[in-house]
Protein backbone atom coordinates (compact mmCIF):
# COMPACT_ATOMS: atom_id res chain seq x y z
CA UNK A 1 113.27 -36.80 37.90
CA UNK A 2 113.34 -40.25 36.20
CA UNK A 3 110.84 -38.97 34.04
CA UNK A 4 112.57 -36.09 32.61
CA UNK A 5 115.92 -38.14 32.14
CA UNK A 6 113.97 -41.05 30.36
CA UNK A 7 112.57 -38.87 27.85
CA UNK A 8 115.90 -37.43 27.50
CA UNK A 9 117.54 -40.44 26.43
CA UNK A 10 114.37 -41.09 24.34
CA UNK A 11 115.29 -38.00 22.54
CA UNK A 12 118.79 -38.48 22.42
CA UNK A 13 118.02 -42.15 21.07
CA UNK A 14 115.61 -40.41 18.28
CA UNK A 15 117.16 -40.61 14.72
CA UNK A 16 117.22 -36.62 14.40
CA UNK A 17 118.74 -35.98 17.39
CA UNK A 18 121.67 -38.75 16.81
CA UNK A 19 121.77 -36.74 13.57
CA UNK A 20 121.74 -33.10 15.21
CA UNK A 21 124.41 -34.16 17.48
CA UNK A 22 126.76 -35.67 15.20
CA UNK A 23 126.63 -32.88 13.12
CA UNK A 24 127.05 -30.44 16.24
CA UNK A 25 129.77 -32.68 17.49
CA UNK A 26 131.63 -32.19 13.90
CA UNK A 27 131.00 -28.57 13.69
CA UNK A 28 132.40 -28.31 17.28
CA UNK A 29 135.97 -30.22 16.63
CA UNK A 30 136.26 -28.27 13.13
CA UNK A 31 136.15 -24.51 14.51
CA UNK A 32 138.14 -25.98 17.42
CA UNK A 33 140.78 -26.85 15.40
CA UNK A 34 140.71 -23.57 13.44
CA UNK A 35 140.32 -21.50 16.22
CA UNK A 36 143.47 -23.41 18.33
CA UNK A 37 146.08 -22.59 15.73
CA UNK A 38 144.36 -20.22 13.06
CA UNK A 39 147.75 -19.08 11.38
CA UNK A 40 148.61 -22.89 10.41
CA UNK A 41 144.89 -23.17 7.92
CA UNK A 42 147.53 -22.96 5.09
CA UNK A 43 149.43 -26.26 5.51
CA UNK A 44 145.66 -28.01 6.98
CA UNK A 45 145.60 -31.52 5.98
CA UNK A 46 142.08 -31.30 6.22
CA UNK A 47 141.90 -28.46 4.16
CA UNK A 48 144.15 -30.46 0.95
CA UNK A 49 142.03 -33.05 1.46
CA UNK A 50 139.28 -30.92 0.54
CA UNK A 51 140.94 -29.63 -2.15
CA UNK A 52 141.11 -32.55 -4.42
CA UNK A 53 137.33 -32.91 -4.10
CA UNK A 54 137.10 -29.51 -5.03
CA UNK A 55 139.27 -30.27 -8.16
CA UNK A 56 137.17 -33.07 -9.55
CA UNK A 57 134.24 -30.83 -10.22
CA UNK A 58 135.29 -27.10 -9.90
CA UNK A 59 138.00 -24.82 -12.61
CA UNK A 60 139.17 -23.53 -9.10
CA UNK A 61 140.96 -20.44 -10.48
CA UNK A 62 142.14 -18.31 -7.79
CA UNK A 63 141.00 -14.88 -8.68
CA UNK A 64 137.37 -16.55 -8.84
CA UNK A 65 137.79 -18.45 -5.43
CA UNK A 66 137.21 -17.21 -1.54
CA UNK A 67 140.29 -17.03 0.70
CA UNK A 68 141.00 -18.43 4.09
CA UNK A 69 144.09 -16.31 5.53
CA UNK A 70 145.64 -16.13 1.99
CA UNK A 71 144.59 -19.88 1.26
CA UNK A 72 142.44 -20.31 -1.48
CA UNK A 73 139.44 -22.38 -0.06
CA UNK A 74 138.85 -25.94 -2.27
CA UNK A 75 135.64 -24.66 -4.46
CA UNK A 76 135.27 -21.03 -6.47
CA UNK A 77 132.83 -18.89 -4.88
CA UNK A 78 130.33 -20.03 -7.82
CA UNK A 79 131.37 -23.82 -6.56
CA UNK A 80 131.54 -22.82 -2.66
CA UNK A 81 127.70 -21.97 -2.93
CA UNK A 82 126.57 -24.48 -4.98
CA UNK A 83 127.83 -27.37 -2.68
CA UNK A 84 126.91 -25.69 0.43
CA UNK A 85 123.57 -25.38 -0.68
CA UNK A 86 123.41 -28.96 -1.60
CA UNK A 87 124.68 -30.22 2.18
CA UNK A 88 122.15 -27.71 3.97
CA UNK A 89 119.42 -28.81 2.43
CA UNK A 90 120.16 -31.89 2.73
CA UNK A 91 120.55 -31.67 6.15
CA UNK A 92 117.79 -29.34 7.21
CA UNK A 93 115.12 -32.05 5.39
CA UNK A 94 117.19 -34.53 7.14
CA UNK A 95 117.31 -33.35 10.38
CA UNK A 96 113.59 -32.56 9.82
CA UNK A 97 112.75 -36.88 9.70
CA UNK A 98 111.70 -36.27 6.31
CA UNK A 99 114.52 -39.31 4.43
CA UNK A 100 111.30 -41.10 3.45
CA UNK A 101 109.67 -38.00 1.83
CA UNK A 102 109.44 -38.97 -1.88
CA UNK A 103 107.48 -36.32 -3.84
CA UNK A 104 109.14 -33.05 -5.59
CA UNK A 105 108.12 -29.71 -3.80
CA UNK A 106 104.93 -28.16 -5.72
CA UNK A 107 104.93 -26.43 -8.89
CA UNK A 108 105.43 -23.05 -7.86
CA UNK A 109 108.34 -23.84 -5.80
CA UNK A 110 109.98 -25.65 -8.38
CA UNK A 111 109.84 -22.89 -10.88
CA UNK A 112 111.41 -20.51 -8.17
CA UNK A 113 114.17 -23.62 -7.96
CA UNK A 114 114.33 -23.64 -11.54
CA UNK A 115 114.72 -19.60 -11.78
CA UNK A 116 117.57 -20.15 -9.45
CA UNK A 117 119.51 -22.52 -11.67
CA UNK A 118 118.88 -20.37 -14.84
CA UNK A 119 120.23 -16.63 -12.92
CA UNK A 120 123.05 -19.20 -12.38
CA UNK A 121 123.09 -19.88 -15.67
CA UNK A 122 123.25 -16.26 -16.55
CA UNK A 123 125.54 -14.61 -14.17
CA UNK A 124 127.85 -17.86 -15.54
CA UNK A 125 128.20 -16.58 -19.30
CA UNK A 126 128.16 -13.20 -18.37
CA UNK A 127 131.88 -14.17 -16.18
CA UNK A 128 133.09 -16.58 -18.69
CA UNK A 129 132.56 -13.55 -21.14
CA UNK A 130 135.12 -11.58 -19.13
CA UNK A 131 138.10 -14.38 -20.80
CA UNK A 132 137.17 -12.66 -23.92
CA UNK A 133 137.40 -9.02 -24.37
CA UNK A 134 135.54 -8.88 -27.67
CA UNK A 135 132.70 -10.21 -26.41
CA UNK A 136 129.91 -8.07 -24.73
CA UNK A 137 129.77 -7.91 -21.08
CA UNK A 138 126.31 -7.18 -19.21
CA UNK A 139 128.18 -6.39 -15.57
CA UNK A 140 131.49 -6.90 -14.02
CA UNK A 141 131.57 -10.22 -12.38
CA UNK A 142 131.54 -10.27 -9.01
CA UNK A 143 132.72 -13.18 -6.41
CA UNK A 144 129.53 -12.40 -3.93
CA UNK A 145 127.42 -13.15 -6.73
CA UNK A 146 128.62 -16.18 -7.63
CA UNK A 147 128.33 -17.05 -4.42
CA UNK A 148 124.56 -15.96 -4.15
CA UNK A 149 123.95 -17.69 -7.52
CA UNK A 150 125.48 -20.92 -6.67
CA UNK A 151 123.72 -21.23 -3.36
CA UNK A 152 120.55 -20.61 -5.41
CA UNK A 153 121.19 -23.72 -8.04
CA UNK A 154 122.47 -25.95 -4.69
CA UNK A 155 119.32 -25.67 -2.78
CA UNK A 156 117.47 -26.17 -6.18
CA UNK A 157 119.98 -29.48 -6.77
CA UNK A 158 119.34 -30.32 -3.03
CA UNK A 159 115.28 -29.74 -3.11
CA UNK A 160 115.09 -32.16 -6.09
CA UNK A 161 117.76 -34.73 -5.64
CA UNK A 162 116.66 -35.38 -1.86
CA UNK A 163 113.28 -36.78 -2.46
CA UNK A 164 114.37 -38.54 -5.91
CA UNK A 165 116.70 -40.74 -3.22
CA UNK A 166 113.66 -41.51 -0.62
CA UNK A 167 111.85 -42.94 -4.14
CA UNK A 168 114.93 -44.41 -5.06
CA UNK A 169 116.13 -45.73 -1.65
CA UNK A 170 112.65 -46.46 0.38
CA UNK A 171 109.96 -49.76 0.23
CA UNK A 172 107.37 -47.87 2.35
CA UNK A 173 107.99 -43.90 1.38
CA UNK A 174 106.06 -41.11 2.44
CA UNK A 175 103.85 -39.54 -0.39
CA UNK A 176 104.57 -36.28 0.10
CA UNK A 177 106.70 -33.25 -0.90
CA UNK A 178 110.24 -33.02 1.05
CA UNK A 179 109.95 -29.29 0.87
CA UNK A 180 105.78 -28.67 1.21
CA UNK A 181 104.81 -24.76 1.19
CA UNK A 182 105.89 -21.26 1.26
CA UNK A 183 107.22 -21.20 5.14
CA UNK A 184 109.00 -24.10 4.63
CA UNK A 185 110.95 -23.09 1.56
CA UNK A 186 111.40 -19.52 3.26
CA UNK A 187 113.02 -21.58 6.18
CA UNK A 188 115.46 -23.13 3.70
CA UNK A 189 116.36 -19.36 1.92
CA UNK A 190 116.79 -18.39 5.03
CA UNK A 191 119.66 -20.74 5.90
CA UNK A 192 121.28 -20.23 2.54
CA UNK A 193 121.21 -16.32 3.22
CA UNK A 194 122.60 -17.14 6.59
CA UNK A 195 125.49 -19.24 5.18
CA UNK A 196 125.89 -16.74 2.65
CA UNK A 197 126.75 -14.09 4.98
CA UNK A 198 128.79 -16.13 7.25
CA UNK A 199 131.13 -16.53 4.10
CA UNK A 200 131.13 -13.20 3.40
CA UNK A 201 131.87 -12.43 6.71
CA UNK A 202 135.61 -13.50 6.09
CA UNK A 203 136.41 -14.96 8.98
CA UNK A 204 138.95 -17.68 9.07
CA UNK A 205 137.41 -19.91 11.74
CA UNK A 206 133.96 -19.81 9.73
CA UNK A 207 135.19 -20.17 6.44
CA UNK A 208 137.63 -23.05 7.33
CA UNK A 209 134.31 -24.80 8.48
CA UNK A 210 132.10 -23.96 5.83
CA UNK A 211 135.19 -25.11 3.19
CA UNK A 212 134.95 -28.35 4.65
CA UNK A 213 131.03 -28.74 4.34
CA UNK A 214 131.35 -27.75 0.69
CA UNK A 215 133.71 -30.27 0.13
CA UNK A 216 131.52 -32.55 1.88
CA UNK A 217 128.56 -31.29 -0.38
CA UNK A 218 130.53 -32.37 -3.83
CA UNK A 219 130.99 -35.91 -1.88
CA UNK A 220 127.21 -36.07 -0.55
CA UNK A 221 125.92 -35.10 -4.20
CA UNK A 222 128.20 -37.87 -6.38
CA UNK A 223 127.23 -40.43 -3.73
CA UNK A 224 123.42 -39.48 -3.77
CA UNK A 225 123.73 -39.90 -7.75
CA UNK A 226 125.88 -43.36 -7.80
CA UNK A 227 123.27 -44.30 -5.25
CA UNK A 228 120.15 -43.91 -7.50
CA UNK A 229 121.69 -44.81 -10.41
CA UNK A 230 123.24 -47.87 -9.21
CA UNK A 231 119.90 -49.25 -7.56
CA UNK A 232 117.87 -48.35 -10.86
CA UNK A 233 120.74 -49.95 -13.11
CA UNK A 234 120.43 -53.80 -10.62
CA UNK A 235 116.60 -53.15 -10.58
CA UNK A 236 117.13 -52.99 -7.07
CA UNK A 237 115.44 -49.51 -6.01
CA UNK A 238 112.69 -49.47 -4.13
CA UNK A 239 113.61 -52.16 -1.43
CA UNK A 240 114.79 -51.19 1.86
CA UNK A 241 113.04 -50.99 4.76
CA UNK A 242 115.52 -50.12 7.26
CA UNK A 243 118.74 -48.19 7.50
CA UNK A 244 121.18 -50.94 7.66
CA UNK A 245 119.17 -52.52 4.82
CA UNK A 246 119.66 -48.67 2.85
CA UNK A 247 123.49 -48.65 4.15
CA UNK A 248 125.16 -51.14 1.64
CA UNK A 249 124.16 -49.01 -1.37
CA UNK A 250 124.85 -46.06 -0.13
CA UNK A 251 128.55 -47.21 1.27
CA UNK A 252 128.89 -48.15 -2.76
CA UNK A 253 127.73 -44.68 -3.94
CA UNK A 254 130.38 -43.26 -1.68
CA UNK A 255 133.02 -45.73 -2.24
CA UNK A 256 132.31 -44.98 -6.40
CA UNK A 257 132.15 -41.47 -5.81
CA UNK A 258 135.71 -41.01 -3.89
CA UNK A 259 137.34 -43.13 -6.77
CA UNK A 260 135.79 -41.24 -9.42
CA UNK A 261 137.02 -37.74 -7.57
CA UNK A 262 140.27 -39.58 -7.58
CA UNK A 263 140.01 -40.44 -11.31
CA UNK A 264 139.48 -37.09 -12.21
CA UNK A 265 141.76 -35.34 -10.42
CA UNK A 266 144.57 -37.79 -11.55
CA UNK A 267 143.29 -37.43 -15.48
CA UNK A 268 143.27 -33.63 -14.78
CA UNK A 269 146.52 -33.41 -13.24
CA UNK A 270 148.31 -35.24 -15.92
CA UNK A 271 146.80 -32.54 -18.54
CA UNK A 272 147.24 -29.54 -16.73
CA UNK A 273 150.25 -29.76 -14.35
CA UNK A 274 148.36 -27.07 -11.59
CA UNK A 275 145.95 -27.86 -8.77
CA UNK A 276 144.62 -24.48 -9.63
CA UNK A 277 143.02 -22.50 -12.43
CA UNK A 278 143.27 -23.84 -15.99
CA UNK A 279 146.43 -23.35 -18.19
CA UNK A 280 145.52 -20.24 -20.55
CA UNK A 281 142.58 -18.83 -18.05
């Protein structure tokens, strides 16, 4: 009996599992709240709080966004995708001890990643076509595929931009690829397909927590960035050994990125007057 509860604290005391069960944990309070009081998602603090992170990075016009009981979520679909697919694969990697992993998946996997990005790319002039009727149209626009699309380019974003951190962040790294072989990127489609659907699904408890982890995503991203860029900038990459030793950076990548999303949103404000759309689109 002592046995099995020691190596139950052991896991518990593993960094994956304190990982697993903070996310769990935040998961947990965020459909609670949804699910408690539902008909109040409109007037969530939680929810406007997202939305200004959303409105750094993301046109949010409303006939191009998702909808949680006639609230329009804080990213467009295209947006909603891209920054979900961003925090999964982050966290899948993550959660799979790999932080120290510092090589780009193989060639073959990238150029599937890059495929991703450049149907993106596509799907995204054919819809910005649509604000001009002269111009020629290859399909009507639709919000699932901007969806699909974006979740495409954010596990592309995530796939590269994880590993680029371990070789920014990490003394002793791991030499290989964060995202190694054919089952393993399958794995990772298969949680963007699974997200996917359970935004499609249109159901106000799942979307309410699923708007918060894209919001989260646009955060994660902008601090990842500041993070590298920072360290490379000081000549100070490549250093830590530990986590405390890899939290001061990363506390400045986050504190940068929340006052540039605040920048932005106040410099977009002033010019457009609307926390949604653009004026003329």
């Amino acid at each position: 009996m002592q046995g099995v509860v020691g190596r139950s604290i052991a896991k518990i005391q593993n960094p994956k599992s304190k990982i697993a069960l903070v996310v769990l944990g935040v998961l947990v309070v965020l459909a609670f709240y949804t699910l408690s009081d539902p008909g109040r998602l409109a007037d969530s603090h939680l929810l406007n709080a997202a939305d200004y992170a959303g409105y750094a990075i993301c046109h949010r016009i409303p006939s191009r966004s998702f909808t949680i009981a006639g609230r329009q979520m804080p990213l467009c679909a295209r947006c909603t995708g891209m920054y979900l697919g961003i925090f999964l694969t982050f966290a899948v990697l993550g959660l799979a001890g790999r932080w120290r992993w510092s090589e780009l998946p193989p060639l073959r996997i990238l150029l599937i990643l890059v495929g991703f990005v450049g149907v993106m790319g596509i799907d995204g002039i054919n819809s910005y076509s649509h604000f001009f009727l002269e111009l020629p149209h290859l399909y009507e626009p639709r919000n699932w595929l901007r969806l699909v699309t974006g979740m495409g380019t954010g596990l592309a974003l995530g796939s590269i931009v994880f590993p680029a951190l371990a070789q920014t962040l990490w003394r002793e790294q791991v030499a290989r690829p964060s995202l190694g072989n054919g089952r393993e990127f399958g794995g990772l489609l298969l949680v963007g397909v699974a997200a996917i659907l359970l935004v499609l699904s249109n159901q106000a408890a799942v979307l309410f927590v699923l708007a918060m982890v894209s919001a989260a995503g646009v955060v994660l991203i902008i601090t990842a960035l500041n993070t590298m860029v920072l360290l490379i900038a000081f000549r100070r990459d490549a250093r830590s050994e530990r986590w405390w030793q890899a939290a001061g950076p990363l506390l400045v990548g986050l504190v940068l990125a929340i006052a540039e999303i605040a920048a932005v949103d106040v410099a977009r404000f002033a010019l457009t007057g609307t926390m949604a759309g653009l004026p003329g689109l």
